[in-house]
Protein backbone atom coordinates (compact mmCIF):
# COMPACT_ATOMS: atom_id res chain seq x y z
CA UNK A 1 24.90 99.83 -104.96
CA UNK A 2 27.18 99.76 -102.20
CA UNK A 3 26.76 97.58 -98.56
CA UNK A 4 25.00 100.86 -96.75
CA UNK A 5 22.16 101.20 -99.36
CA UNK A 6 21.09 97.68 -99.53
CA UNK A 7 21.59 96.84 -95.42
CA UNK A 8 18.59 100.82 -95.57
CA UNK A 9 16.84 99.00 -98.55
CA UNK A 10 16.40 95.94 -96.19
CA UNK A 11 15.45 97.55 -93.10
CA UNK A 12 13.12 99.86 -94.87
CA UNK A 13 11.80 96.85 -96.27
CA UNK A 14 11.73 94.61 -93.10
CA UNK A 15 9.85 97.56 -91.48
CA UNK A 16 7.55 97.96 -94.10
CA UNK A 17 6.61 94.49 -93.90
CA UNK A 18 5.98 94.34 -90.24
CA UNK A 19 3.97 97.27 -90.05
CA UNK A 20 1.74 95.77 -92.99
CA UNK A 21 1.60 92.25 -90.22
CA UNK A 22 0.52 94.60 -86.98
CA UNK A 23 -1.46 96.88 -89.09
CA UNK A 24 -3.54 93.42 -90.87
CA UNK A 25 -4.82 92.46 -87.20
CA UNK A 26 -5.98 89.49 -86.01
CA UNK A 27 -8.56 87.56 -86.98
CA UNK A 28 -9.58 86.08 -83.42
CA UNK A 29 -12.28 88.06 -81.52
CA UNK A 30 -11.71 88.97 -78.36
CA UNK A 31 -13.43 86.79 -75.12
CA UNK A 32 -16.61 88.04 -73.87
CA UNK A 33 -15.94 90.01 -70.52
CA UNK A 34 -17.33 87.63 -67.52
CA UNK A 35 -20.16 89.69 -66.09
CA UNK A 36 -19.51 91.49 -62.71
CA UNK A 37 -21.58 90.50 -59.83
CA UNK A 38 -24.21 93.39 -58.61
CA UNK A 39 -24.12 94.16 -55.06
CA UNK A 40 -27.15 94.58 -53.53
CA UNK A 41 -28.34 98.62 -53.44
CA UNK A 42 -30.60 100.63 -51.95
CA UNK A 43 -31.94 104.32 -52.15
CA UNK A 44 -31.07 106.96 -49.74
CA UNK A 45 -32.07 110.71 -49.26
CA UNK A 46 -29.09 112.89 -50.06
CA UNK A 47 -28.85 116.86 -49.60
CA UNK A 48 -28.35 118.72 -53.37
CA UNK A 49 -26.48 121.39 -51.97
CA UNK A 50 -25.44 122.78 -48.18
CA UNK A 51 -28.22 123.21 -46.00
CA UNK A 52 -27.68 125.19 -42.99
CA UNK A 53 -28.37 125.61 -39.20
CA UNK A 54 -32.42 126.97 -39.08
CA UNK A 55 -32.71 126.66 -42.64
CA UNK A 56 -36.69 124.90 -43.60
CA UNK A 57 -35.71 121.49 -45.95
CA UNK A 58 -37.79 122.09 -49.32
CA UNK A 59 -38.10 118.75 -51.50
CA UNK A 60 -36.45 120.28 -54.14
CA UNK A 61 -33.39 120.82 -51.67
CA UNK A 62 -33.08 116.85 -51.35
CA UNK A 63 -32.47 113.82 -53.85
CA UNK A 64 -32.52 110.41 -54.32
CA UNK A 65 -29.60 108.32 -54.90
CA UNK A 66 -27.86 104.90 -55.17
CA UNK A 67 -26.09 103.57 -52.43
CA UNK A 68 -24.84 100.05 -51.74
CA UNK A 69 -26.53 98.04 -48.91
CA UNK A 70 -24.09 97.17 -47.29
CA UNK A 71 -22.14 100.75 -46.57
CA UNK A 72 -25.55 101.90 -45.68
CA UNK A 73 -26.49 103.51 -42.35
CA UNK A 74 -29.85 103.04 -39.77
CA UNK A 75 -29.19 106.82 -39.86
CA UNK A 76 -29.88 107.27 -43.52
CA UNK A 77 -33.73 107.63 -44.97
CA UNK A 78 -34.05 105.41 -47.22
CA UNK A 79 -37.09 105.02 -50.08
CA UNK A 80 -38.09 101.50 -48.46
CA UNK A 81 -38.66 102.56 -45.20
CA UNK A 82 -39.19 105.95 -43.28
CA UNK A 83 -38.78 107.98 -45.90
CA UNK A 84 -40.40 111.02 -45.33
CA UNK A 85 -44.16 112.01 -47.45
CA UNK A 86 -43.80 114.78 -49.36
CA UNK A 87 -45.80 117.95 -47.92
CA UNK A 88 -46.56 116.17 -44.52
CA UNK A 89 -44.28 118.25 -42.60
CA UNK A 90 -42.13 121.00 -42.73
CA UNK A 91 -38.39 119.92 -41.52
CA UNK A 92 -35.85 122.47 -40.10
CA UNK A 93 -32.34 121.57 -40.11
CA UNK A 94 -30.78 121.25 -36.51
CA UNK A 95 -27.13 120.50 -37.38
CA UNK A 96 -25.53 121.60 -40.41
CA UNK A 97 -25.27 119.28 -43.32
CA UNK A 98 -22.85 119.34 -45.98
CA UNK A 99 -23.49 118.13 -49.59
CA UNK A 100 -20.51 116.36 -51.60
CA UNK A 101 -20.26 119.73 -53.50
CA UNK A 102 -19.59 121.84 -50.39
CA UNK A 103 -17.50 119.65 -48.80
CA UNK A 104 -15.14 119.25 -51.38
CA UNK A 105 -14.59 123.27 -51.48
């Protein structure tokens, strides 16, 4: 054999045998993630889609979702206070409102 096949014999084999080590693993387990502190939330009314100017608010037009208390308004409905009963009234929008969906477009 001359010096160039044994120096490829030897890196074939070095690389062999440290792809064998990576591909064997570890045997530690990894830490448990530290669980992430909860910030307080809170429900709020959303629009599902636009509404427009004149247009009578169905229930079915609104939803509930998630919000964090503290980025919350006194100008949002919420569930734990004034939220409005459904079928007590009907409500007619007086300014526009755009829903995520819309206002994205």
């Amino acid at each position: 054999m001359n010096a160039a096949r044994t120096v490829g014999l030897a890196n074939a084999l070095s690389a062999g045998g440290v792809a064998a080590y990576l591909a064997r693993g570890s045997d530690e387990k990894p830490a448990a993630a530290e669980p992430v502190a909860q910030l307080p939330t809170t429900d709020i009314l959303i629009a599902k889609s636009g509404i427009g100017l004149g247009q009578s608010v169905n229930p079915g037009d609104l939803q509930w979702q998630t919000w964090t208390a503290s980025s919350s308004s006194n100008s949002f409905i919420g569930s734990d206070d004034h939220a409005p009963k459904r079928g007590s009234s009907i409500n007619v929008v007086r300014y526009g409102i755009a829903s995520q969906s819309t206002a994205q477009k």
